[in-house]
Protein backbone atom coordinates (compact mmCIF):
# COMPACT_ATOMS: atom_id res chain seq x y z
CA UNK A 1 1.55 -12.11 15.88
CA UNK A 2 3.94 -12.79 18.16
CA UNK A 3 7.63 -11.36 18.31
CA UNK A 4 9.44 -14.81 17.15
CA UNK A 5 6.90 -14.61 14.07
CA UNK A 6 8.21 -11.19 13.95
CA UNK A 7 11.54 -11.93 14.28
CA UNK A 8 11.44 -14.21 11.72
CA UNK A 9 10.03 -11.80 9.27
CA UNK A 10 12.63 -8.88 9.76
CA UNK A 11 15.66 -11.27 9.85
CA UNK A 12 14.50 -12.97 6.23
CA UNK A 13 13.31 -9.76 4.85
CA UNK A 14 16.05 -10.27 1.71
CA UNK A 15 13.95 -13.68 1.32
CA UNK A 16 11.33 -12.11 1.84
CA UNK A 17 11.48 -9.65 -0.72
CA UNK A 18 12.84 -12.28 -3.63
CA UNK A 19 9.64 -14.09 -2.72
CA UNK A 20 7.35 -11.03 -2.48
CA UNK A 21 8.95 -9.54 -5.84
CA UNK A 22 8.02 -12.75 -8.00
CA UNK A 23 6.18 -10.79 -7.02
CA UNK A 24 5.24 -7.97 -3.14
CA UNK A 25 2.19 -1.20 -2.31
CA UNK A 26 -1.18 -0.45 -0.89
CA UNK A 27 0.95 3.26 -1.80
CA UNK A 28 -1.37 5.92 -3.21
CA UNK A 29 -0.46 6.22 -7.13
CA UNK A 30 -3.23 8.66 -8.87
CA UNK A 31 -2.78 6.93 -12.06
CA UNK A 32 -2.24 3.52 -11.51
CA UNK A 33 -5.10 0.76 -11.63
CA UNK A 34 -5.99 -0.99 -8.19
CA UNK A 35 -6.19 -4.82 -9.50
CA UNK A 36 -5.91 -7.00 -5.86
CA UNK A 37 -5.20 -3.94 -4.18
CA UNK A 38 -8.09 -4.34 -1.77
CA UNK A 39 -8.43 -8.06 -1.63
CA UNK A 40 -9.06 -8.84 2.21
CA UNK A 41 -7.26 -11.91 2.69
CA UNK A 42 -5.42 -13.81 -0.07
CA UNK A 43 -7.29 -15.50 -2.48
CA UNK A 44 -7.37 -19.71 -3.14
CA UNK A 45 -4.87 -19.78 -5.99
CA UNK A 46 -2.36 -17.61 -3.55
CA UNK A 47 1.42 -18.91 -3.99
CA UNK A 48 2.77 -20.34 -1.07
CA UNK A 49 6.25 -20.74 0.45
CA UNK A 50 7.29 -20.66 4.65
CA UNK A 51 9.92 -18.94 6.08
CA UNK A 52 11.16 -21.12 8.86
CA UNK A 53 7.72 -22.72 9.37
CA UNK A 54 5.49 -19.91 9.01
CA UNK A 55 3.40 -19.88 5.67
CA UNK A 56 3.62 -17.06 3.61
CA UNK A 57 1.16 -16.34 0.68
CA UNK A 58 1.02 -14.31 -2.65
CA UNK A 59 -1.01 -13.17 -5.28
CA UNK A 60 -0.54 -12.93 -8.16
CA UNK A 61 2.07 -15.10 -8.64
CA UNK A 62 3.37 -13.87 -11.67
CA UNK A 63 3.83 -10.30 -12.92
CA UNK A 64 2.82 -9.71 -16.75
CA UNK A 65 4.63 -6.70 -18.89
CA UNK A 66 0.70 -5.20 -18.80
CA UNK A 67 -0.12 -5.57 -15.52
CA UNK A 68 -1.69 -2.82 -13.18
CA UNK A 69 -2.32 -3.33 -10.12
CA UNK A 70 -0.75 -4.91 -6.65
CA UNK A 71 0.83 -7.91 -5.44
CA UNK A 72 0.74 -8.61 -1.70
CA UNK A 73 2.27 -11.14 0.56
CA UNK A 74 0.40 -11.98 3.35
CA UNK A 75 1.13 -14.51 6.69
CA UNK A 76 -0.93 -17.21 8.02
CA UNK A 77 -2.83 -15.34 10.45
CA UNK A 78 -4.00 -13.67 7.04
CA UNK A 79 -2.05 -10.13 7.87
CA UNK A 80 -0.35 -8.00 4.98
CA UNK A 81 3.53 -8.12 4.83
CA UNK A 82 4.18 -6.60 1.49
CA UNK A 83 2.57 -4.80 -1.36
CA UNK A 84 4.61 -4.27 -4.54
CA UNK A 85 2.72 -1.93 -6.94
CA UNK A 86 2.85 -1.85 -10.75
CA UNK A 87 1.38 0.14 -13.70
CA UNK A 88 2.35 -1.55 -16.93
CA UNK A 89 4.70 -4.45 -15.46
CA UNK A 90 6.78 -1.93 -13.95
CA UNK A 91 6.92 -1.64 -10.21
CA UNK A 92 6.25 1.52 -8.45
CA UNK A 93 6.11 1.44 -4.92
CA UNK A 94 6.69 -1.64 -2.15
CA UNK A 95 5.43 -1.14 0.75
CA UNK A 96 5.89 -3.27 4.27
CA UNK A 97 3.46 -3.32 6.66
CA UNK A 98 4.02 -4.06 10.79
CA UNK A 99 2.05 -7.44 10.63
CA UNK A 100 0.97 -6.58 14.30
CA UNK A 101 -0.84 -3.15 13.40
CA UNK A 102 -1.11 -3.25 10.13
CA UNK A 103 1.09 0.20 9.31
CA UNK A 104 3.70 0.83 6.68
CA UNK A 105 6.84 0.47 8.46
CA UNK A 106 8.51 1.17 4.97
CA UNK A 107 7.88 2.60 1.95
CA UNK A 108 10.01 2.79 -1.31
CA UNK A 109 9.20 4.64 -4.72
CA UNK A 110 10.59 3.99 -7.78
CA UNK A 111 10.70 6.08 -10.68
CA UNK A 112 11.72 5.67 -14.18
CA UNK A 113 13.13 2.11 -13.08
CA UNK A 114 15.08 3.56 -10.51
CA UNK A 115 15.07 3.91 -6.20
CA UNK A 116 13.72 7.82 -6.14
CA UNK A 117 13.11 6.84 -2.11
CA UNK A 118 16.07 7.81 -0.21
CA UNK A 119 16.27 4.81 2.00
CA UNK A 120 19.07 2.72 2.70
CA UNK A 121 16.60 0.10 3.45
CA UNK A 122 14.66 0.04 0.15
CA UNK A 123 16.19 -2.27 -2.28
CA UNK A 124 17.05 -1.37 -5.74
CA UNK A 125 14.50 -1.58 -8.77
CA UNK A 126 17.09 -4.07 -10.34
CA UNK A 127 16.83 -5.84 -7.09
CA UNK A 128 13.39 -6.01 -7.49
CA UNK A 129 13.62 -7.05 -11.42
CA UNK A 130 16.25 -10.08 -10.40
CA UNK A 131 14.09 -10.98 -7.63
CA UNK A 132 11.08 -11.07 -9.42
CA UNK A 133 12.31 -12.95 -12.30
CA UNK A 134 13.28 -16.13 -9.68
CA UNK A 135 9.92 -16.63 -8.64
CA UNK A 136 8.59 -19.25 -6.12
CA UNK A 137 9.27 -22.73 -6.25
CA UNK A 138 6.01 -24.87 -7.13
CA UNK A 139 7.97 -27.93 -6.37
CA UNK A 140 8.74 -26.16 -2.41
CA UNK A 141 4.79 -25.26 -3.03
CA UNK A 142 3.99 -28.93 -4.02
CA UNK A 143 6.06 -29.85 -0.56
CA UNK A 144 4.37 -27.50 2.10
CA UNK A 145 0.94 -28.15 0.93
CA UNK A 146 0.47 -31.42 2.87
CA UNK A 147 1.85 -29.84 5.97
CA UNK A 148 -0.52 -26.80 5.30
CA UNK A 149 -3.29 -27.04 7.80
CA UNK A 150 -6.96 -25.34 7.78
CA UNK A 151 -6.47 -23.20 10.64
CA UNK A 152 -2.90 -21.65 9.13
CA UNK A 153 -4.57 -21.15 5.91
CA UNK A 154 -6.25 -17.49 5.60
CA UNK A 155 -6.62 -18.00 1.51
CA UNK A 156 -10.18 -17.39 0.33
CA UNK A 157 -12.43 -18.67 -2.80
């Protein structure tokens, strides 16, 4: 990935997150479930969106109140930007990977639907909640699909 790519990621990471939160961590948690915790590259029915240009996908698009597992972002060259994980609808952990190496570059924990990381960087759980409750646009979606090309399009069957 290049450094403009890069660039572009760290100066929209507050769009970033409200996109990943409708969202999205790859973080250990001995008693959560790992539902699309391990899923390689996104899969077809991925959410999309762009941050100046460069597509962005996620899965799952939606968060239930039951839900156990992860939800990633990933970029068009089909590496991981952000994991959000949840045991029972709540969110646990985000983590954000360095899309050139693939290494947490931060990691936040939340605990009892509060920040227990101390990290000015990590946003609050109520961030996260608000975030997650604007979701991605399916009419922006219905927009960038057309422009969407095979070769910038690491989604999966």
């Amino acid at each position: 990935m290049t450094v403009l790519a890069t660039d572009r990621l760290n100066a929209n990471f507050g769009r970033e997150l409200l996109l990943a939160v409708s969202l999205i961590a790859l973080s250990p948690l001995a008693h959560a479930g790992d539902e699309n915790c391990n899923l390689k590259a996104p899969p077809r029915a991925a959410a999309i969106s762009d941050v100046h240009g460069y597509f962005i996908f996620m899965h799952p698009r939606t968060i239930s109140s039951n839900y156990t597992g992860c939800q990633t972002i990933w970029g068009e060259a089909g590496e991981v930007f952000m994991t959000l994980k949840y045991e029972r609808g709540v969110a646990h952990a985000l983590t954000r990977f360095n899309p050139e190496d693939h290494k947490p570059v931060l990691e936040c924990r939340y605990k009892g639907e509060a920040l227990e990381t101390k990290s000015s960087e990590c946003p609050s759980y109520q961030r996260i909640v608000a975030d997650s409750a604007k979701g991605w646009s399916l009419e922006e979606e219905s927009r960038l699909i057309p422009l969407l090309k095979p070769e910038r399009d690491p989604r999966k069957d």
